[in-house]
C-alpha atoms as a PDB file:
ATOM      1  CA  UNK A   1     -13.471 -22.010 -66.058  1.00  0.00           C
ATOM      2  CA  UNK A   2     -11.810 -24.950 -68.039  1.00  0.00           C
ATOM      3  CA  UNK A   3      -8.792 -24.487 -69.442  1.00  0.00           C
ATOM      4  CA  UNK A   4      -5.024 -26.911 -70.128  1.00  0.00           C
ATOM      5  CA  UNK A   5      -1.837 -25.374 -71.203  1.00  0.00           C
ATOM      6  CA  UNK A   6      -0.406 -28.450 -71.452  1.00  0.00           C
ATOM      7  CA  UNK A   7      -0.823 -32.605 -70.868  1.00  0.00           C
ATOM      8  CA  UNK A   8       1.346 -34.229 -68.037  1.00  0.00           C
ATOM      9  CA  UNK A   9       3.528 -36.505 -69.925  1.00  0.00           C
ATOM     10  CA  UNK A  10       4.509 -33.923 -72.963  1.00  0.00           C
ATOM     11  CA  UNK A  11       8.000 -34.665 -73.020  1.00  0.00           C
ATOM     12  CA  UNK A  12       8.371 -32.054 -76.235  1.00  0.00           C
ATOM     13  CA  UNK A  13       7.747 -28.905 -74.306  1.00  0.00           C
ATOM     14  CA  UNK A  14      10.036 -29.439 -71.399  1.00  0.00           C
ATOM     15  CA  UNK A  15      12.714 -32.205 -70.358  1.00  0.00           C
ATOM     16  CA  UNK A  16      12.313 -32.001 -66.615  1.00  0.00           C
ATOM     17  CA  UNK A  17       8.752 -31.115 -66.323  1.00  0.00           C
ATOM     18  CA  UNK A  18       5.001 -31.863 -67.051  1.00  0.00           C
ATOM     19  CA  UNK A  19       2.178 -29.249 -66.974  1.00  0.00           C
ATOM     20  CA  UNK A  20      -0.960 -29.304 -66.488  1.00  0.00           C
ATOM     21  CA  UNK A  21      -3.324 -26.420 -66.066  1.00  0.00           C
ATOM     22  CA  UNK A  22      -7.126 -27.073 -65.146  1.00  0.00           C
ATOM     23  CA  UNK A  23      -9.925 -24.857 -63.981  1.00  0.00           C
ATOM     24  CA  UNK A  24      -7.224 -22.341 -62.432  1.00  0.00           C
ATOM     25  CA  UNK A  25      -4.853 -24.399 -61.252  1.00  0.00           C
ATOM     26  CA  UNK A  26      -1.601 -25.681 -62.479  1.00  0.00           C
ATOM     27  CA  UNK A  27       0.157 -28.992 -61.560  1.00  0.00           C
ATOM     28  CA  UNK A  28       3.722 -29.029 -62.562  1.00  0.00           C
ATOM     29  CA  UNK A  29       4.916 -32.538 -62.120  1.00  0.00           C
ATOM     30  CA  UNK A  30       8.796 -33.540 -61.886  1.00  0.00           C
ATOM     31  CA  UNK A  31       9.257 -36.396 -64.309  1.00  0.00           C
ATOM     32  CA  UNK A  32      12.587 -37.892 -64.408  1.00  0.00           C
ATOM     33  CA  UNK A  33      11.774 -40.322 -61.211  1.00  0.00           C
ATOM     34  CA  UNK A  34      14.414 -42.990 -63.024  1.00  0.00           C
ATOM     35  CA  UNK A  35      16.963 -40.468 -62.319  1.00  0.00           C
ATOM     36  CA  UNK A  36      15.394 -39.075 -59.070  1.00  0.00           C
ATOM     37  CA  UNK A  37      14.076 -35.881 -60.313  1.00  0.00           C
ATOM     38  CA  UNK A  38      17.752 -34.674 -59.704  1.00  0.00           C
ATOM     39  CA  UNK A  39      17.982 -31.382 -60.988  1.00  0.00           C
ATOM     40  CA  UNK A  40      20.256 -31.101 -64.351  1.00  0.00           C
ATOM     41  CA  UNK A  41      20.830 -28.272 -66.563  1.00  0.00           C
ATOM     42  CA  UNK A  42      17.673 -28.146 -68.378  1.00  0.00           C
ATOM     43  CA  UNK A  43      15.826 -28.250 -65.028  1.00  0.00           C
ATOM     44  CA  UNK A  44      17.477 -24.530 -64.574  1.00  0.00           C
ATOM     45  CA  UNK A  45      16.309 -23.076 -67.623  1.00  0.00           C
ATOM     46  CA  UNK A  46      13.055 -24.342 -67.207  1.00  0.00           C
ATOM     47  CA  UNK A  47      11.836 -23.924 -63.718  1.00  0.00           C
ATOM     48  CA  UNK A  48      11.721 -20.035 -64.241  1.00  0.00           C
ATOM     49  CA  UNK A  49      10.283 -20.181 -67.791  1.00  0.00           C
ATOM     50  CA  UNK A  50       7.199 -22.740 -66.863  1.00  0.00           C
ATOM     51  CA  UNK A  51       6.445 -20.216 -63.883  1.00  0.00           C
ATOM     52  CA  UNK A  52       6.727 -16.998 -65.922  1.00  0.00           C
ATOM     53  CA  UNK A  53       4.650 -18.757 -68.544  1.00  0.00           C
ATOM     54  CA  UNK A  54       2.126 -20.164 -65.998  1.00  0.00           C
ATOM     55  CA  UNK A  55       2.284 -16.644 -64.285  1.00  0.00           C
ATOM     56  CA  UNK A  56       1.809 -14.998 -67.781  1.00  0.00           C
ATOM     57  CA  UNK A  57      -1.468 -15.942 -68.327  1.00  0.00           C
ATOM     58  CA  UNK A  58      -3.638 -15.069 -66.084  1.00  0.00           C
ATOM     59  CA  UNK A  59      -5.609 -18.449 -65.923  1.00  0.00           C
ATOM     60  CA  UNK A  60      -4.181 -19.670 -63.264  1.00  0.00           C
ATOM     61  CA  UNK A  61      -4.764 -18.900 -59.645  1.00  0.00           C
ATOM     62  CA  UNK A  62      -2.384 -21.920 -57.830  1.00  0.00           C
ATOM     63  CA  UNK A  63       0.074 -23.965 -58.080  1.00  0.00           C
ATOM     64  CA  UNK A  64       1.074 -27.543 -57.238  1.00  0.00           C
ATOM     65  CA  UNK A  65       4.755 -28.931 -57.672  1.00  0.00           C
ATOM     66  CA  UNK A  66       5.010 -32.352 -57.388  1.00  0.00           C
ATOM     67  CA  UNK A  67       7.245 -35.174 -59.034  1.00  0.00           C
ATOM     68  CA  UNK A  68       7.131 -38.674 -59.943  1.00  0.00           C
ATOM     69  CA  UNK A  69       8.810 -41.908 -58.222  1.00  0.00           C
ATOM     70  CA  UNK A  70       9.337 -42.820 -54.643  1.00  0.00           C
ATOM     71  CA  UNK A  71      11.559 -39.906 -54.131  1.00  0.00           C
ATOM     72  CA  UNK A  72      11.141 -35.606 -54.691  1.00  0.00           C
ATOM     73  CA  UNK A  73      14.445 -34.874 -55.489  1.00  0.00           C
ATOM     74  CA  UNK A  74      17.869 -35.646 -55.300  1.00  0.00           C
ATOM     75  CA  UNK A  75      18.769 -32.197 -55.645  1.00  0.00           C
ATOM     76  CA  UNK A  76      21.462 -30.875 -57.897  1.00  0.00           C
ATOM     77  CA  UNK A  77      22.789 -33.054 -60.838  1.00  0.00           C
ATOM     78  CA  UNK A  78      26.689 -32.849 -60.476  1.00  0.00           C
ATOM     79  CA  UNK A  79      26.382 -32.666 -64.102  1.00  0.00           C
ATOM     80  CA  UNK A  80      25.656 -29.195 -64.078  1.00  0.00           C
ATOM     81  CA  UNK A  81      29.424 -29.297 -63.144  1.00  0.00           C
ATOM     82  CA  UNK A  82      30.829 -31.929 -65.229  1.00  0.00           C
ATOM     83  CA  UNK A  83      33.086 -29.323 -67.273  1.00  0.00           C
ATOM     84  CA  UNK A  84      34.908 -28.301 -63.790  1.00  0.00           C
ATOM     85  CA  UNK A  85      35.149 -24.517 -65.225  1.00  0.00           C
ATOM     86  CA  UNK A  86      32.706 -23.279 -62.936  1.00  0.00           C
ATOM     87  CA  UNK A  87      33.953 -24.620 -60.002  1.00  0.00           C
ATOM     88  CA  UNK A  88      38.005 -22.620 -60.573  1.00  0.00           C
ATOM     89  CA  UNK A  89      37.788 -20.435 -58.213  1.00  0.00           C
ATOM     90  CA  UNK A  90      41.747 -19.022 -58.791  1.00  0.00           C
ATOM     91  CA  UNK A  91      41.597 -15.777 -60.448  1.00  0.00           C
ATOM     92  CA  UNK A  92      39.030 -12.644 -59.416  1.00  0.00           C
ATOM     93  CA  UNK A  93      37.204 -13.470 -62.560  1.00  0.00           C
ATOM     94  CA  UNK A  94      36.659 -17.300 -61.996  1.00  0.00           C
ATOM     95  CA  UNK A  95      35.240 -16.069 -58.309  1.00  0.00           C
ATOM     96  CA  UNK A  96      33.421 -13.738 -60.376  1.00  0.00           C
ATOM     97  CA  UNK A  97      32.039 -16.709 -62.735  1.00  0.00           C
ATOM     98  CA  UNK A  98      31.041 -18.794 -59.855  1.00  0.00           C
ATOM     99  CA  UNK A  99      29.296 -16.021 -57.774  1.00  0.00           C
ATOM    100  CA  UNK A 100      27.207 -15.094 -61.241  1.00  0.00           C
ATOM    101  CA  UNK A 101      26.134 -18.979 -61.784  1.00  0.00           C
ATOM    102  CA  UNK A 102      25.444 -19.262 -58.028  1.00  0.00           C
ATOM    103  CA  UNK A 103      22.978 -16.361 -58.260  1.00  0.00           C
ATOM    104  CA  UNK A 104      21.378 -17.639 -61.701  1.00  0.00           C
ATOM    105  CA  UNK A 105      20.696 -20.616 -59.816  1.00  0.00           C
ATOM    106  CA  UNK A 106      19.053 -18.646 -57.143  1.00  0.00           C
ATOM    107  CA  UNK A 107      16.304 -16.866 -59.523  1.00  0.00           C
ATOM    108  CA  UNK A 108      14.937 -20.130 -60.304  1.00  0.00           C
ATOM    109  CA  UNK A 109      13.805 -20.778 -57.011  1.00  0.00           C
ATOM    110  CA  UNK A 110      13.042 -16.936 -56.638  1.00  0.00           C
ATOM    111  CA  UNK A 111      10.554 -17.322 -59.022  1.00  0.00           C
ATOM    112  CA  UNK A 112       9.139 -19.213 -56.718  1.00  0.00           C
ATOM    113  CA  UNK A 113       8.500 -16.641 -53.806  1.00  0.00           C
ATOM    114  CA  UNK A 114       8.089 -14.152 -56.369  1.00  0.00           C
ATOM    115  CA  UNK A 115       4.698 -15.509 -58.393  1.00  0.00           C
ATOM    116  CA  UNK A 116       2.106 -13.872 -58.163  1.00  0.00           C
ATOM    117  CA  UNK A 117      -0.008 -16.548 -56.977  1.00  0.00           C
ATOM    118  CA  UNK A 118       0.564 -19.055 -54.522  1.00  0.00           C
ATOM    119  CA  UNK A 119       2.849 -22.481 -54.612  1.00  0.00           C
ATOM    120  CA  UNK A 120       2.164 -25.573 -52.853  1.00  0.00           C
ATOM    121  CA  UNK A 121       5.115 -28.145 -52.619  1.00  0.00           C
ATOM    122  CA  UNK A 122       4.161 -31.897 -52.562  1.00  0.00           C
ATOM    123  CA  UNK A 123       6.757 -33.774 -51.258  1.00  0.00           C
ATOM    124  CA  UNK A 124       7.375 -37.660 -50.996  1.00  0.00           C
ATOM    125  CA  UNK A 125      10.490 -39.524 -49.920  1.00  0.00           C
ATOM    126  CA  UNK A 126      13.777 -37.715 -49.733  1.00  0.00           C
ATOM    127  CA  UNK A 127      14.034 -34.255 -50.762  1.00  0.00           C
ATOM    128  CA  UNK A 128      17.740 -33.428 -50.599  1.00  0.00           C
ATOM    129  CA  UNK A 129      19.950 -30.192 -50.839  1.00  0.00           C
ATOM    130  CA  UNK A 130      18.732 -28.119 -53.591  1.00  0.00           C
ATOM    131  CA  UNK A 131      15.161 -29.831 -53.486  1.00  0.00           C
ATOM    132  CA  UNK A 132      15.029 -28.297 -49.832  1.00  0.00           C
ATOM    133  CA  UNK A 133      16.191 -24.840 -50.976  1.00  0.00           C
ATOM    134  CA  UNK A 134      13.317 -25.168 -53.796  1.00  0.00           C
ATOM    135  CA  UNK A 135      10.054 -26.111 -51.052  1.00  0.00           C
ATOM    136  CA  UNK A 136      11.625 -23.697 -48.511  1.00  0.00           C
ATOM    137  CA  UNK A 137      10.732 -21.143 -51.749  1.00  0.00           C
ATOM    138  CA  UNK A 138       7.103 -22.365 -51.822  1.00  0.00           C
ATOM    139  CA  UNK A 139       4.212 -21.045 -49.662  1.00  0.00           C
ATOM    140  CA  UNK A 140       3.223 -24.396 -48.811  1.00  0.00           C
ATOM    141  CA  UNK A 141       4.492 -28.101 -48.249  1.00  0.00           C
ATOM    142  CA  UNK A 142       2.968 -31.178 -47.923  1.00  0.00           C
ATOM    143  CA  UNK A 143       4.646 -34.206 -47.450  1.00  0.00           C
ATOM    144  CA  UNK A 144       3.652 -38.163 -46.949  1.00  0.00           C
ATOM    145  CA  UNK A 145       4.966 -40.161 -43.830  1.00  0.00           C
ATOM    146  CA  UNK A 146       8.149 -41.209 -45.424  1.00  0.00           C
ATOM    147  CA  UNK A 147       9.290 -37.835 -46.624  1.00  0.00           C
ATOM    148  CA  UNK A 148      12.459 -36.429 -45.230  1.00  0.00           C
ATOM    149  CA  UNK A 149      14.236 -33.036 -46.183  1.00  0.00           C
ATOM    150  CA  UNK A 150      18.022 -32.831 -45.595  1.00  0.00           C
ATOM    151  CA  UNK A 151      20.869 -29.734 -46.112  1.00  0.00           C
ATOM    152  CA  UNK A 152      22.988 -32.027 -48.150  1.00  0.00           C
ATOM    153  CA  UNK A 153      25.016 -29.651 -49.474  1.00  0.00           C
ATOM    154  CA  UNK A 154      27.607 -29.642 -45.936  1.00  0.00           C
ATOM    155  CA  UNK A 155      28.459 -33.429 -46.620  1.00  0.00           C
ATOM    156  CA  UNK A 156      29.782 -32.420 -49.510  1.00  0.00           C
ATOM    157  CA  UNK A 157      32.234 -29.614 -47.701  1.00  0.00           C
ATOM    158  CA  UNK A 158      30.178 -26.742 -48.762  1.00  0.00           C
ATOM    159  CA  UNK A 159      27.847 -23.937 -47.626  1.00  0.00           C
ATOM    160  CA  UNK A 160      23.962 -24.615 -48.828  1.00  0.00           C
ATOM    161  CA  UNK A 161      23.656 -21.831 -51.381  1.00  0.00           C
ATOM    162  CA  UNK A 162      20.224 -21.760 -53.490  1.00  0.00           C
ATOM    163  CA  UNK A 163      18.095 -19.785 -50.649  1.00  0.00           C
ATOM    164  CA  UNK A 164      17.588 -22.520 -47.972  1.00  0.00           C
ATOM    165  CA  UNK A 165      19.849 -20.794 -45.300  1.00  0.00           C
ATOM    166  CA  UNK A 166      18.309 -17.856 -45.968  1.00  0.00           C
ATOM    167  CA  UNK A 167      14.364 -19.261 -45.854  1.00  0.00           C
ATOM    168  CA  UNK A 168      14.400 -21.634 -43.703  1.00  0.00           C
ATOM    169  CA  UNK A 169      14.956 -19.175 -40.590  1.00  0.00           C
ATOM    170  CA  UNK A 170      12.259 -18.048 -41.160  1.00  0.00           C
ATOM    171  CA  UNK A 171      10.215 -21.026 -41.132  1.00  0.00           C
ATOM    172  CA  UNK A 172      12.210 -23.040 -38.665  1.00  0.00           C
ATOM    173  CA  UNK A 173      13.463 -22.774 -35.258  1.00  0.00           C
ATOM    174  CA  UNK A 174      17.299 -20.873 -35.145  1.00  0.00           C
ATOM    175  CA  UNK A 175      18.730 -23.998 -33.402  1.00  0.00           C
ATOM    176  CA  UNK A 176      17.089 -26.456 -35.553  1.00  0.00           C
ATOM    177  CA  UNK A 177      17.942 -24.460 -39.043  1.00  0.00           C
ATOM    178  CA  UNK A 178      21.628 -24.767 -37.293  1.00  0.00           C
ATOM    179  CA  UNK A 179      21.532 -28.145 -36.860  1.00  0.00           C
ATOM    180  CA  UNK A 180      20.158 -28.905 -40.209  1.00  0.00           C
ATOM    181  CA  UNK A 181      23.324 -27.143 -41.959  1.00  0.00           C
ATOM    182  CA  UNK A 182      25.633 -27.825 -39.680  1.00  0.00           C
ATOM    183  CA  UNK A 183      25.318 -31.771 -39.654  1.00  0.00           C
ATOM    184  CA  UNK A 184      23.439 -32.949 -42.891  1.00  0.00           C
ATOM    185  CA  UNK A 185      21.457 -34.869 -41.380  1.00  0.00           C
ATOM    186  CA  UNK A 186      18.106 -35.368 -42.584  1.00  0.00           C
ATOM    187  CA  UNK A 187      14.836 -34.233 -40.845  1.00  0.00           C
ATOM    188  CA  UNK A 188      11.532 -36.082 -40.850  1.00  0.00           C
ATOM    189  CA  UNK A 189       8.291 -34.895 -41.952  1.00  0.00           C
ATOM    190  CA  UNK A 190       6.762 -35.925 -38.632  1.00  0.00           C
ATOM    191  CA  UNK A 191       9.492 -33.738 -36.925  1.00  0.00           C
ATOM    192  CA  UNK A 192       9.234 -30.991 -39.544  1.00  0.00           C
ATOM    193  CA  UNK A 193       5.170 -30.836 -38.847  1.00  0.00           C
ATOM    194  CA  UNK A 194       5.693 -30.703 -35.004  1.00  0.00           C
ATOM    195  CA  UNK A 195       7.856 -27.518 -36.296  1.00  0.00           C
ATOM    196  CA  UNK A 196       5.712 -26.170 -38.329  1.00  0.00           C
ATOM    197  CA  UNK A 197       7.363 -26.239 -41.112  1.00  0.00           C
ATOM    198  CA  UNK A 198       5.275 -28.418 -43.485  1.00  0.00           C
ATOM    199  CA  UNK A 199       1.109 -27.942 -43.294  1.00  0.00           C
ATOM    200  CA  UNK A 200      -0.232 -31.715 -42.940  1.00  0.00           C
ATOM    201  CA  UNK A 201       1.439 -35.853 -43.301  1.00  0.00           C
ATOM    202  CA  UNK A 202      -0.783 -37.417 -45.692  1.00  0.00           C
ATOM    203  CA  UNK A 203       0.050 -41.485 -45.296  1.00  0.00           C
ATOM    204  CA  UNK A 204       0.913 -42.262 -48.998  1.00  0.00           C
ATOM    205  CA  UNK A 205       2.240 -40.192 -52.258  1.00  0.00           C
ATOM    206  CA  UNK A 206      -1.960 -40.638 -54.067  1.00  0.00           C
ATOM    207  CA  UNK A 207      -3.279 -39.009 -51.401  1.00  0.00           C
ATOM    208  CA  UNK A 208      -0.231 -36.600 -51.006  1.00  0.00           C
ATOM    209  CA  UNK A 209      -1.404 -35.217 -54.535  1.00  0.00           C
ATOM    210  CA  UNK A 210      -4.914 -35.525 -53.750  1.00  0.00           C
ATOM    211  CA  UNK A 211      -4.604 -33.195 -50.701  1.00  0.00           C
ATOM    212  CA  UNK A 212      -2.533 -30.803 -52.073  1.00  0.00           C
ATOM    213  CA  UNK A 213      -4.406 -30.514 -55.353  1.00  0.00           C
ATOM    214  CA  UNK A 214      -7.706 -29.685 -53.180  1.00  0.00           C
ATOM    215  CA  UNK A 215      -6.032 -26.981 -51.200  1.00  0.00           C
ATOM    216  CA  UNK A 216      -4.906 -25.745 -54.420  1.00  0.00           C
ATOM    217  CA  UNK A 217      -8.801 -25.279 -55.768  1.00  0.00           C
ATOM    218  CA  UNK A 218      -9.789 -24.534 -52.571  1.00  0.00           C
ATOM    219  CA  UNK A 219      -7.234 -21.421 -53.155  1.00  0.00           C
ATOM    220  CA  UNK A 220      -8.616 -21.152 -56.734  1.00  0.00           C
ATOM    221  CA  UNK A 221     -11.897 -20.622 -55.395  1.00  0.00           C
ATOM    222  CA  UNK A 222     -11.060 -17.387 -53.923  1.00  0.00           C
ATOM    223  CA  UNK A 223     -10.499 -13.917 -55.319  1.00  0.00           C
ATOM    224  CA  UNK A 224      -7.275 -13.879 -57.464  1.00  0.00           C
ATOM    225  CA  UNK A 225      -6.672 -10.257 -56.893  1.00  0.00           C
ATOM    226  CA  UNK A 226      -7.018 -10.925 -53.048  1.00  0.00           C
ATOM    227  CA  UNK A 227      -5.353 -13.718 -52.664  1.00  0.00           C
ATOM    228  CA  UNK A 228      -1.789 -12.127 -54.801  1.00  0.00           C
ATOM    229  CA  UNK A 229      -2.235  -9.505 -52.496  1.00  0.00           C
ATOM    230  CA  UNK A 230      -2.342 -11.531 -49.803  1.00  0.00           C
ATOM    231  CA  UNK A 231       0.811 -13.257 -50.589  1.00  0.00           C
ATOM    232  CA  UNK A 232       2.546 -10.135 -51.069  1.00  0.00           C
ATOM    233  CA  UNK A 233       1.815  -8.684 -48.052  1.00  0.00           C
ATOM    234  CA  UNK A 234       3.111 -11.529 -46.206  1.00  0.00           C
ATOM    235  CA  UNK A 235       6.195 -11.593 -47.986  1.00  0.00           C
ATOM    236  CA  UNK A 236       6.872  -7.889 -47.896  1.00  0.00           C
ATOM    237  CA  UNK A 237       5.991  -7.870 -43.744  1.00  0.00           C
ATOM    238  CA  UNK A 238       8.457 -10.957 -43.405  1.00  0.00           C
ATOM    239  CA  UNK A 239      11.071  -9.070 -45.413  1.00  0.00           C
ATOM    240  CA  UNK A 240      10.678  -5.285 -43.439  1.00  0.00           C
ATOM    241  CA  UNK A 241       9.551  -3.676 -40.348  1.00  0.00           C
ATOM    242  CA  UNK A 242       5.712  -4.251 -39.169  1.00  0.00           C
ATOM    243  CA  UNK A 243       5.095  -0.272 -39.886  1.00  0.00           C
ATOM    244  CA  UNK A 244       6.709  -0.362 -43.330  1.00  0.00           C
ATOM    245  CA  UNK A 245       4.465  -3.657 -43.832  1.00  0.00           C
ATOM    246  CA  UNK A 246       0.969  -1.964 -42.539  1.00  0.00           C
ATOM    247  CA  UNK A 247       1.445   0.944 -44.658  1.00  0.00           C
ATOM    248  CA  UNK A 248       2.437  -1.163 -47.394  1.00  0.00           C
ATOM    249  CA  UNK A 249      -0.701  -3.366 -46.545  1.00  0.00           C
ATOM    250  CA  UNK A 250      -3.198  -0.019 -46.316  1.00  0.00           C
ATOM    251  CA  UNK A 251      -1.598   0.712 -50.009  1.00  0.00           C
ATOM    252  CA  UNK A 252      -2.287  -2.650 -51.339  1.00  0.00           C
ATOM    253  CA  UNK A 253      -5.400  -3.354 -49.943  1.00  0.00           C
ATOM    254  CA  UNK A 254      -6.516   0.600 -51.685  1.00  0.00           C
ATOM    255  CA  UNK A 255      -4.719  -1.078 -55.000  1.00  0.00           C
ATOM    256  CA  UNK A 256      -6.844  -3.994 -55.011  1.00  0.00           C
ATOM    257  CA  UNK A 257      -9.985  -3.690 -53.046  1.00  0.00           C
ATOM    258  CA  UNK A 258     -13.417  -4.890 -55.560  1.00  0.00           C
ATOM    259  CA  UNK A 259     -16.556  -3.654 -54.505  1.00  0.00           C
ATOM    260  CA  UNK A 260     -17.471  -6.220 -57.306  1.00  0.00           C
ATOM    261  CA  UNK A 261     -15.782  -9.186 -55.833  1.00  0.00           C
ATOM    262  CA  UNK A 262     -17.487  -8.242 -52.868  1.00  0.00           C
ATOM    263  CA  UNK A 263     -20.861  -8.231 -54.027  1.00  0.00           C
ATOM    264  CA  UNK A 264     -19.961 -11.497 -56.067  1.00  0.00           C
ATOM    265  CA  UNK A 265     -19.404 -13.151 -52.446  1.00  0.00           C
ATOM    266  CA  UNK A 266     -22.185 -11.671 -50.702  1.00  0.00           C
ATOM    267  CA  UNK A 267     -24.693 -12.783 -53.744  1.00  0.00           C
ATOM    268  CA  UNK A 268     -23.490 -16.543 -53.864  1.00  0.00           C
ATOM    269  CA  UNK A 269     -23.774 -16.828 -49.825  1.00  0.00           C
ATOM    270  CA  UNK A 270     -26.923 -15.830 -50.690  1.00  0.00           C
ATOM    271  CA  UNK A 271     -27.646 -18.303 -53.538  1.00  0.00           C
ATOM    272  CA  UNK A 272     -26.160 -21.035 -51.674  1.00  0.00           C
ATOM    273  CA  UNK A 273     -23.633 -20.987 -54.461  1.00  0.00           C
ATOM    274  CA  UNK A 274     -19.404 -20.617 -54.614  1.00  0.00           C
ATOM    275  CA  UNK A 275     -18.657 -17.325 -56.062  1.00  0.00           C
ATOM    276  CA  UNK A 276     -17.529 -16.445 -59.500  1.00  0.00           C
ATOM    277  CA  UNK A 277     -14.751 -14.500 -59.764  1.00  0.00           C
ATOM    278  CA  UNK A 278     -12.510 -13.605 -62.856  1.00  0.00           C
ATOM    279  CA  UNK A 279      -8.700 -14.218 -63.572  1.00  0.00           C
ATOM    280  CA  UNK A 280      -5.490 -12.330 -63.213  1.00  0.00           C
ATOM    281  CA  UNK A 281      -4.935 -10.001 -65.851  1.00  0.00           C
ATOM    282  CA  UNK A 282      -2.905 -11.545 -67.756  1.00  0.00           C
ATOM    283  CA  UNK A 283       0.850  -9.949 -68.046  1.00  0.00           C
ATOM    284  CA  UNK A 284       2.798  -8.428 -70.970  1.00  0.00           C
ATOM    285  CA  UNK A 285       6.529  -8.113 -71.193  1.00  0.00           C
ATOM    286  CA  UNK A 286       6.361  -5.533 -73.787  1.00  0.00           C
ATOM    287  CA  UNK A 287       4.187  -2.130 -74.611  1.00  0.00           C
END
């Protein structure tokens, strides 16, 4: 299965972003590295739409975010603020203003955790406030040596906001997710592997991609259909109680189950082969 949405490097589809899609997966590639991938206004606008077109499809089966330059990202642009009218906060309605923006920042990253097939975060050099809330969103992270992840947010005298206070628990320790917001100060990737938190230090940012790009067709490789339901059943067991989450499982796995896909496996054990399976349906927004 061969297929490319579109070319890294197409700076006419989006302004933050490159895509490439190939034999099921897609590698979505940061590209402002001159500016340190920091996250402007465009970058909010598209995030969600490149998912929900990536998700759309059907083609592909995971995803790799990654960006160019020595560092991930800086995080939020402050020029997502430069008018200063979403920051009043002294009427009801400006609160109200702010609280709306806050949570349309949110979906972006809840796009994330809610795709349908899994995302793998590649990280490299700093990764800073909202860049932390965004890999905290993924269902993997990678990082090279030099990578470090910080909770910027507090040196600037406010609360992180985008999802990271709210992930992170459940990927870190309590005290360490404590100490993260409550100082800013920035956590290494060899600390954050010893906690678990990212899946493997690869020594540079070529093999950073590399790795992360084979666990992604390593993914590919497997049923679609069992692998989305896999990733919804561990989000929907983090999220509720474990006997909501095995009867939601028992339901799922009914949903899903293919005697073909099965077979399919069976058959290329067999043959000495890697099974065959066939894509997501693709999805439809209208009747």
């Amino acid at each position: 299965m061969q297929t490319s949405i579109k070319e890294p490097g197409n700076t006419d589809v989006y302004k933050c972003f490159a895509l490439d899609t190939t034999d099921g997966v897609s590698h979505l590639v940061m590209n402002r590295p001159q500016h340190m991938n920091s996250m402007i206004k465009e970058f909010w606008s598209e995030l969600p739409q490149v998912i929900r077109e990536i998700e759309t499809s059907g083609k592909t089966r995971a995803i790799v975010i990654s960006s160019q330059g020595k560092h991930f990202s800086a995080g939020m642009d402050l020029s997502v603020f430069e008018s200063g009218d979403n920051l009043k906060t002294e009427t009801p309605t400006d609160r109200e203003k702010l609280k709306q923006l806050i949570l349309w920042l949110q979906s972006g990253f809840n796009a994330l955790q809610q795709c349908r097939v899994p995302v793998i975060a590649a990280v490299q050099g700093a990764c800073i406030g909202g860049a932390f809330d965004m890999v905290a969103a993924c269902d993997l992270r990678y990082a090279t040596k030099d990578a470090t992840f910080k909770i910027q947010e507090i040196n600037l005298a406010m609360m992180a906001d985008l999802g990271g206070l709210q992930r992170l628990p459940y990927l870190l320790p309590d005290a360490i997710v404590r100490e993260l917001a409550f100082t800013g100060e920035a956590l290494s990737a060899e600390r954050a592997l010893s906690l678990g938190l990212i899946n493997e230090i690869l020594p540079g940012h070529e093999e950073l991609i590399e790795r992360a790009l084979q666990v992604a067709q390593q993914i590919a490789s497997r049923a679609p259909l069992a692998v989305s339901a896999s990733k919804e059943a561990i989000n929907y067991a983090r999220d509720h109680h474990i006997n909501d989450a095995l009867l939601h499982c028992a339901n799922l796995q009914a949903s899903i189950f293919s005697i073909a896909d099965l077979a399919e496996c069976m058959r290329a054990k067999k043959e000495k082969r890697n099974p065959a399976f066939g894509d997501l349906h693709p999805l439809k927004n209208s009747l």
